[in-house]
N, C-alpha and C. Protein backbone atom coordinates (compact mmCIF):
# COMPACT_ATOMS: atom_id res chain seq x y z
N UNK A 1 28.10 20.64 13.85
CA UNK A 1 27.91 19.91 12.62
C UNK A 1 27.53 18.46 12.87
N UNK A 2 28.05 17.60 14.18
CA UNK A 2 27.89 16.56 14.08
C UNK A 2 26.54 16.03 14.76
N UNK A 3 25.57 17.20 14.78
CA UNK A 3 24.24 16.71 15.68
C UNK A 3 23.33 17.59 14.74
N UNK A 4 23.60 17.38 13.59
CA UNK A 4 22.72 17.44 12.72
C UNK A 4 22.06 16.06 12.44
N UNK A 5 20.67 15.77 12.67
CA UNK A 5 20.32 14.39 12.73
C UNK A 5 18.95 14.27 11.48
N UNK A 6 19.17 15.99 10.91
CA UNK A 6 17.51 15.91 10.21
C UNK A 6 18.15 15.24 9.09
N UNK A 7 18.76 14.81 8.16
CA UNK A 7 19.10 13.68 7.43
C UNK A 7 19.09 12.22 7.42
N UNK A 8 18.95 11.84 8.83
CA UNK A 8 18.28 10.49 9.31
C UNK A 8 16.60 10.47 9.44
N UNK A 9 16.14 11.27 10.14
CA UNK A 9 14.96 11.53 10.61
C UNK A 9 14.22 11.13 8.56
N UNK A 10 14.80 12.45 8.18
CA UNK A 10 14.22 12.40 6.53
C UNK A 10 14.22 10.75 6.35
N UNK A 11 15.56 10.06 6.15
CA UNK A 11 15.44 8.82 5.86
C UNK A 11 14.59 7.99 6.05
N UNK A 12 14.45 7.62 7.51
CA UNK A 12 13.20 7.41 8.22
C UNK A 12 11.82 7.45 7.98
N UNK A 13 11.33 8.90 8.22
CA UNK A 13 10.24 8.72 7.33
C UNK A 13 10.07 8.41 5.52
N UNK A 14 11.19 8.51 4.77
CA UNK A 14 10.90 7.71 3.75
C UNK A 14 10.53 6.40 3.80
N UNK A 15 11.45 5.50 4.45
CA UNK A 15 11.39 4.51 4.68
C UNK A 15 9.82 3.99 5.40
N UNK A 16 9.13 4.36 6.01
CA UNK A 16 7.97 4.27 6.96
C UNK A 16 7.07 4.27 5.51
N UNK A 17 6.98 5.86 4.69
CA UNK A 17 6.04 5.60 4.02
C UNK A 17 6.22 4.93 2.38
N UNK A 18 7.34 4.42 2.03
CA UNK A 18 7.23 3.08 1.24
C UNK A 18 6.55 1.79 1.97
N UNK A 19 6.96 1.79 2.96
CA UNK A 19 6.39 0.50 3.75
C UNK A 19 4.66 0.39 3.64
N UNK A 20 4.21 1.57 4.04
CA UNK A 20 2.77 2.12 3.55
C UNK A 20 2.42 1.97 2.66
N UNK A 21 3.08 2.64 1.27
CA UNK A 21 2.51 2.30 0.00
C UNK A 21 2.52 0.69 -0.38
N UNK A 22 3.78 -0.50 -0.07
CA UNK A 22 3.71 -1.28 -0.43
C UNK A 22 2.58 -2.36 0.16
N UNK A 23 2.14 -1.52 1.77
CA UNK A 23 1.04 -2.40 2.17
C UNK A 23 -0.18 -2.49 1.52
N UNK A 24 -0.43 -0.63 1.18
CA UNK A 24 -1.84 -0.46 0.82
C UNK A 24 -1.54 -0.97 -0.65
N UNK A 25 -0.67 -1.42 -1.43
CA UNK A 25 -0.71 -1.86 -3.14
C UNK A 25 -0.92 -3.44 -2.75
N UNK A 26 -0.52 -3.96 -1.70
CA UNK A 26 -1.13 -5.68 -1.42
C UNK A 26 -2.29 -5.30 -0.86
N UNK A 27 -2.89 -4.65 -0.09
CA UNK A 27 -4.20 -4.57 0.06
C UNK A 27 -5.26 -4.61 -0.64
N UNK A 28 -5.12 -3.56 -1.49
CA UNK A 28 -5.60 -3.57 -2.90
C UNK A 28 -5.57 -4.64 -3.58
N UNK A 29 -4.18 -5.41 -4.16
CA UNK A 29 -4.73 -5.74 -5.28
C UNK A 29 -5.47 -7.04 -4.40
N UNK A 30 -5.45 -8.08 -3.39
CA UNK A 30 -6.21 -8.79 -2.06
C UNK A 30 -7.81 -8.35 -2.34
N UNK A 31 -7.71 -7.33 -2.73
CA UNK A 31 -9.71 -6.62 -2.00
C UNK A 31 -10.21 -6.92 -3.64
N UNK A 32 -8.81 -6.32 -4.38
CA UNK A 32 -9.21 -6.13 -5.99
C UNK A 32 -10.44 -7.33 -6.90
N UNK A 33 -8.88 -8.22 -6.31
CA UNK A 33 -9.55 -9.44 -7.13
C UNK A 33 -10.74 -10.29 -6.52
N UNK A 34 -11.44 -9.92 -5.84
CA UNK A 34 -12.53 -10.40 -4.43
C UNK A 34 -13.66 -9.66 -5.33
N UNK A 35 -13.34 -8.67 -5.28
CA UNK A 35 -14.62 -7.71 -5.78
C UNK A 35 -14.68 -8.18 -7.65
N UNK A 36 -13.75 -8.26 -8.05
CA UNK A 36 -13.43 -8.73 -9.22
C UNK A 36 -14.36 -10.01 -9.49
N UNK A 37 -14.23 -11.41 -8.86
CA UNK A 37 -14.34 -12.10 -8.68
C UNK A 37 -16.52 -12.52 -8.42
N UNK A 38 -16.62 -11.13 -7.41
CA UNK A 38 -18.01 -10.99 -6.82
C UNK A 38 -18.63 -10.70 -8.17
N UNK A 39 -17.76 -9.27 -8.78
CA UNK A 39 -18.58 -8.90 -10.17
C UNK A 39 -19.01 -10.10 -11.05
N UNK A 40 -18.11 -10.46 -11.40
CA UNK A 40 -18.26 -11.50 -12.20
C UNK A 40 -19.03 -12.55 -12.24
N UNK A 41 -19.27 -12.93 -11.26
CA UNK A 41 -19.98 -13.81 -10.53
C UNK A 41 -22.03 -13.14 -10.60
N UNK A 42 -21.83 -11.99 -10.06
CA UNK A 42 -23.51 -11.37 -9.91
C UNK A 42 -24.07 -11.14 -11.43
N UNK A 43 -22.78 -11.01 -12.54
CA UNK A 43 -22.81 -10.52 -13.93
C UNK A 43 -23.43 -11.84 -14.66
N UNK A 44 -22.97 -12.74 -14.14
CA UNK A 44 -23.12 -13.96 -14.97
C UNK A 44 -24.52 -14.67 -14.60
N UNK A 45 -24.77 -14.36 -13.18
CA UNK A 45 -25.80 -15.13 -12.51
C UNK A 45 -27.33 -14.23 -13.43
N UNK A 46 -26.94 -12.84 -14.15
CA UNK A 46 -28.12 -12.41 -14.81
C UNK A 46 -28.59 -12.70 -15.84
């Protein structure tokens, strides 16, 4: 019973892929407002 470890392991990778999502949601919104910014910019220059 006491080398049951797949309840950490699980934890673990939860933990790994929040870390993921919270990178790729600053990535995003970083690229978002750039491209945002470009649009706006090529929109206006017409």
């Amino acid at each position: 019973m006491c080398n049951d470890e797949k309840g950490g392991e699980v934890l673990e990778y939860a933990l790994i892929a929040g870390l993921i999502v919270v990178a790729a949601i600053a990535a995003i919104k970083g690229v978002g407002s750039k491209v945002l910014a470009r649009w706006t910019s090529l929109n206006s220059s017409m």
